[in-house]
C-alpha atoms as a PDB file:
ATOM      1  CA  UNK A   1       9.605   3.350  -1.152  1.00  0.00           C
ATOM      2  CA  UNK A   2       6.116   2.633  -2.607  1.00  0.00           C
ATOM      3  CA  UNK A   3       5.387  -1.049  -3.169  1.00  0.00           C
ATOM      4  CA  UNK A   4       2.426  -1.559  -6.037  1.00  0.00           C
ATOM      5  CA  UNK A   5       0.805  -5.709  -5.061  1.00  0.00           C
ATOM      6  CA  UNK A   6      -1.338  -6.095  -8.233  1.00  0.00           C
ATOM      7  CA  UNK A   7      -3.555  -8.987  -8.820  1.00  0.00           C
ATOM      8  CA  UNK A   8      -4.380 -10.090 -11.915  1.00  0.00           C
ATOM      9  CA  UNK A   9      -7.149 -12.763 -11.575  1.00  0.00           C
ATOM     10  CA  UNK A  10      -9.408 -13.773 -13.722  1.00  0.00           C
ATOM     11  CA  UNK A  11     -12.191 -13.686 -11.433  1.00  0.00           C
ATOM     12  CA  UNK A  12     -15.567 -11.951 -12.477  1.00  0.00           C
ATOM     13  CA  UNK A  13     -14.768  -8.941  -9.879  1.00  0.00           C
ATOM     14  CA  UNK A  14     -12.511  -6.066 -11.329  1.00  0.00           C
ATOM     15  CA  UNK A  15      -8.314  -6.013 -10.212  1.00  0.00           C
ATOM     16  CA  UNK A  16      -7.548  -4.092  -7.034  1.00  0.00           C
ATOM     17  CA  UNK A  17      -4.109  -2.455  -6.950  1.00  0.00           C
ATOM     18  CA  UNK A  18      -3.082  -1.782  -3.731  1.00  0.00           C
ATOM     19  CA  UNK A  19      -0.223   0.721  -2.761  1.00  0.00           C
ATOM     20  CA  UNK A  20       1.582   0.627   0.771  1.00  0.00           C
ATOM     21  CA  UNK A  21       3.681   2.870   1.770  1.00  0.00           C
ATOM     22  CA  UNK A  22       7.240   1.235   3.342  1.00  0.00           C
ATOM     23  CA  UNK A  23       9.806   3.748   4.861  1.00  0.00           C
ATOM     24  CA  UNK A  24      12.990   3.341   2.484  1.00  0.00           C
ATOM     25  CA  UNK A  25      15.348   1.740   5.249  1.00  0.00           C
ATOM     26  CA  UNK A  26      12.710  -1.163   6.153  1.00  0.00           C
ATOM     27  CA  UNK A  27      12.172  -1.804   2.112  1.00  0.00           C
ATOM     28  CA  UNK A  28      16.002  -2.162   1.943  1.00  0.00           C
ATOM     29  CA  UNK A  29      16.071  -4.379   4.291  1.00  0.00           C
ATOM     30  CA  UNK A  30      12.775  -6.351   2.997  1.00  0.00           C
ATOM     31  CA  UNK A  31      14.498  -6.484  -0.363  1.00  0.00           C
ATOM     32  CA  UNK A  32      17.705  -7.399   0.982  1.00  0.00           C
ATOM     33  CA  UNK A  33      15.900 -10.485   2.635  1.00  0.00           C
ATOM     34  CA  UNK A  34      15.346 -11.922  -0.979  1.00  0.00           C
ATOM     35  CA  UNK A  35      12.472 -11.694  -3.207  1.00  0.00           C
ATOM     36  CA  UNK A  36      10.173  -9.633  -4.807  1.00  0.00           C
ATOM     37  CA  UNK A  37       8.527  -7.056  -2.118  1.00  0.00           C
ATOM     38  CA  UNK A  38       5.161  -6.846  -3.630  1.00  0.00           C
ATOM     39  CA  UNK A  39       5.096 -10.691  -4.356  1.00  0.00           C
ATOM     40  CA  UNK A  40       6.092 -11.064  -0.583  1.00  0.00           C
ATOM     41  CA  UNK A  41       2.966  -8.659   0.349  1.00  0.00           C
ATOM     42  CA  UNK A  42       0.506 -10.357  -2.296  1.00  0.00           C
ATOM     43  CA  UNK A  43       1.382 -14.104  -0.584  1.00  0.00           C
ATOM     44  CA  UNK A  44       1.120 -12.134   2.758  1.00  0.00           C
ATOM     45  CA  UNK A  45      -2.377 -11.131   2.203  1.00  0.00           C
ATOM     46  CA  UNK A  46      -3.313 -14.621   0.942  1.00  0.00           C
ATOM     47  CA  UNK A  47      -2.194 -16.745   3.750  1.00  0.00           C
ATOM     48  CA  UNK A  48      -3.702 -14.336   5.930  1.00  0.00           C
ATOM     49  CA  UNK A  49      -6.845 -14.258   4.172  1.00  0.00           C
ATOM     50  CA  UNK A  50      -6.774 -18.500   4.119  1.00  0.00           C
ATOM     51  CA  UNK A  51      -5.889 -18.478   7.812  1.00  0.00           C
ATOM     52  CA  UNK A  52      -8.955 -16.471   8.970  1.00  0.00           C
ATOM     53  CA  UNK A  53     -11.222 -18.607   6.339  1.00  0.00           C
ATOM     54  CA  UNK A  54     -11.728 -15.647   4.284  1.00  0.00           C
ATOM     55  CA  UNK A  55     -10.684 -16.967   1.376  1.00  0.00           C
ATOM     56  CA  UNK A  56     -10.949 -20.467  -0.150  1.00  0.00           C
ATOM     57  CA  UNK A  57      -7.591 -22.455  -1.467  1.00  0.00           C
ATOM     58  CA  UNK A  58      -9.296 -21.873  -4.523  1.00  0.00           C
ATOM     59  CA  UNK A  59      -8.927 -18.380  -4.314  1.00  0.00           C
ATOM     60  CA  UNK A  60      -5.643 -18.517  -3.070  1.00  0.00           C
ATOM     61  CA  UNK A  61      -4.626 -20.641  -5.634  1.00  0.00           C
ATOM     62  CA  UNK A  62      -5.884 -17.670  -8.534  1.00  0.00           C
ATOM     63  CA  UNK A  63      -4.355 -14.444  -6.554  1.00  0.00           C
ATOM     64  CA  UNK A  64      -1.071 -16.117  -6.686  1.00  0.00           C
ATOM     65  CA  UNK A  65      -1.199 -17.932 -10.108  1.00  0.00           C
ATOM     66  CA  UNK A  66      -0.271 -21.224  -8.736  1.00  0.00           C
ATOM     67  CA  UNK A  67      -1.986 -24.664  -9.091  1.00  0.00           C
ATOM     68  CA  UNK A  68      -3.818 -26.214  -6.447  1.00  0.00           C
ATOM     69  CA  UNK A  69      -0.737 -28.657  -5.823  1.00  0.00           C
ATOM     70  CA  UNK A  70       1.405 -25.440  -5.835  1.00  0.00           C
ATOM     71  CA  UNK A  71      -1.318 -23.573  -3.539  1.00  0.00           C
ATOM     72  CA  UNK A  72      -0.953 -26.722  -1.105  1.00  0.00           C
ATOM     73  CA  UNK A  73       2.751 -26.742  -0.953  1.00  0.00           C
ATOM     74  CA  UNK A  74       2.783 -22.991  -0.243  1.00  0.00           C
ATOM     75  CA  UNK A  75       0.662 -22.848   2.661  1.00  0.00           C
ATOM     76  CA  UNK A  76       2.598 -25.710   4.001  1.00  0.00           C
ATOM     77  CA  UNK A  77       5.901 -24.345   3.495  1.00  0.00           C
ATOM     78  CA  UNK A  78       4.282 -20.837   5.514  1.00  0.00           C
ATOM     79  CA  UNK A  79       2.772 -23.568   8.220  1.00  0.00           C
ATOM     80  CA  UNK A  80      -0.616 -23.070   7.120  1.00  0.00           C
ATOM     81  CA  UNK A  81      -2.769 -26.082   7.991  1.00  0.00           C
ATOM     82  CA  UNK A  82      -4.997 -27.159   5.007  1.00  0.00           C
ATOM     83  CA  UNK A  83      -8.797 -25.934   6.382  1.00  0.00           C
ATOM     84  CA  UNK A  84     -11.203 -28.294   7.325  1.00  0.00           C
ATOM     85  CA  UNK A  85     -14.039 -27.876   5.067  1.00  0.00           C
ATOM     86  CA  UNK A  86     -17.601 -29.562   4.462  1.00  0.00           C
ATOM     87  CA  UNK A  87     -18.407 -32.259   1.562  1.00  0.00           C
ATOM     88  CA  UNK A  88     -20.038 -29.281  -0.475  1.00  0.00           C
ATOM     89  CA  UNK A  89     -17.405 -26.721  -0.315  1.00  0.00           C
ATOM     90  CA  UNK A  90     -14.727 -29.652  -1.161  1.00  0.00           C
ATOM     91  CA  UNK A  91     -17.090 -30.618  -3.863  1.00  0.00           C
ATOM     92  CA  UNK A  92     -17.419 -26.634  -5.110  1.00  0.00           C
ATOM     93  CA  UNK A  93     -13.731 -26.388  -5.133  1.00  0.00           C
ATOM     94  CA  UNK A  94     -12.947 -29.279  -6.873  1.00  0.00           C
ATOM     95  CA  UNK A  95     -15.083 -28.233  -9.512  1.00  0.00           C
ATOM     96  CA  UNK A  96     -13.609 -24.707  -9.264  1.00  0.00           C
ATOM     97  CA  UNK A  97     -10.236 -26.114  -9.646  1.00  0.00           C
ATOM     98  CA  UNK A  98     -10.863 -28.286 -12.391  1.00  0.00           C
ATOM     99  CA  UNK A  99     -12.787 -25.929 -14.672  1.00  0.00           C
ATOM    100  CA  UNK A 100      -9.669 -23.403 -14.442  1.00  0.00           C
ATOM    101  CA  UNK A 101      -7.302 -26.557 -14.969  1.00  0.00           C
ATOM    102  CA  UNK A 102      -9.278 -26.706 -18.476  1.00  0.00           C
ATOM    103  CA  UNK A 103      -8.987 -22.654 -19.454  1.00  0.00           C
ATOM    104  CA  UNK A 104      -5.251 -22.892 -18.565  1.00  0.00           C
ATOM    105  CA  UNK A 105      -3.558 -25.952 -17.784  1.00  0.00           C
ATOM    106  CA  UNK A 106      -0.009 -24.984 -15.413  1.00  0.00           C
END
């Protein structure tokens, strides 16, 4: 089975579509487990990504299409503690957050 994750974010940087490659008894039993594979591997790389710091919440937030309430409830729900980050990043985010709250209000 071939699983296509593609992100769609409105970020300045062009899409990436990544392909993986799952042997066709573990996909069966991925997609027995409930859900959509390649929205399983998107929210995968995301939490990972969070986890080592390499992405913001904000960015989480736009891979996944969810609001920054949504973002927070996520990472809980995977056991992802919120990062700890300095008065300017918090302030940067905010702003980040509230600019794309204005183009398209969830």
């Amino acid at each position: 089975m071939t699983v296509v994750a593609d992100q769609h974010s409105r970020a300045k940087v062009r899409d990436m579509e990544v392909t993986l490659h799952i042997p066709d008894d573990i996909a069966k039993r991925l997609s027995a487990a409930g859900g959509d594979v390649s929205r399983r591997a998107l929210e995968a790389v995301a939490l990972e990504g969070y986890r080592e710091q390499t992405l913001t919440l904000y960015q989480v937030s736009e891979m996944l299409g969810l609001s920054r309430v949504e973002t927070e409830d996520f990472l809980g729900r995977n056991h992802v503690s919120l990062a700890v980050i300095g008065e300017a990043d918090l302030d940067r985010e905010a702003a980040l957050f509230e600019s794309a709250s204005r183009r398209n209000p969830r």
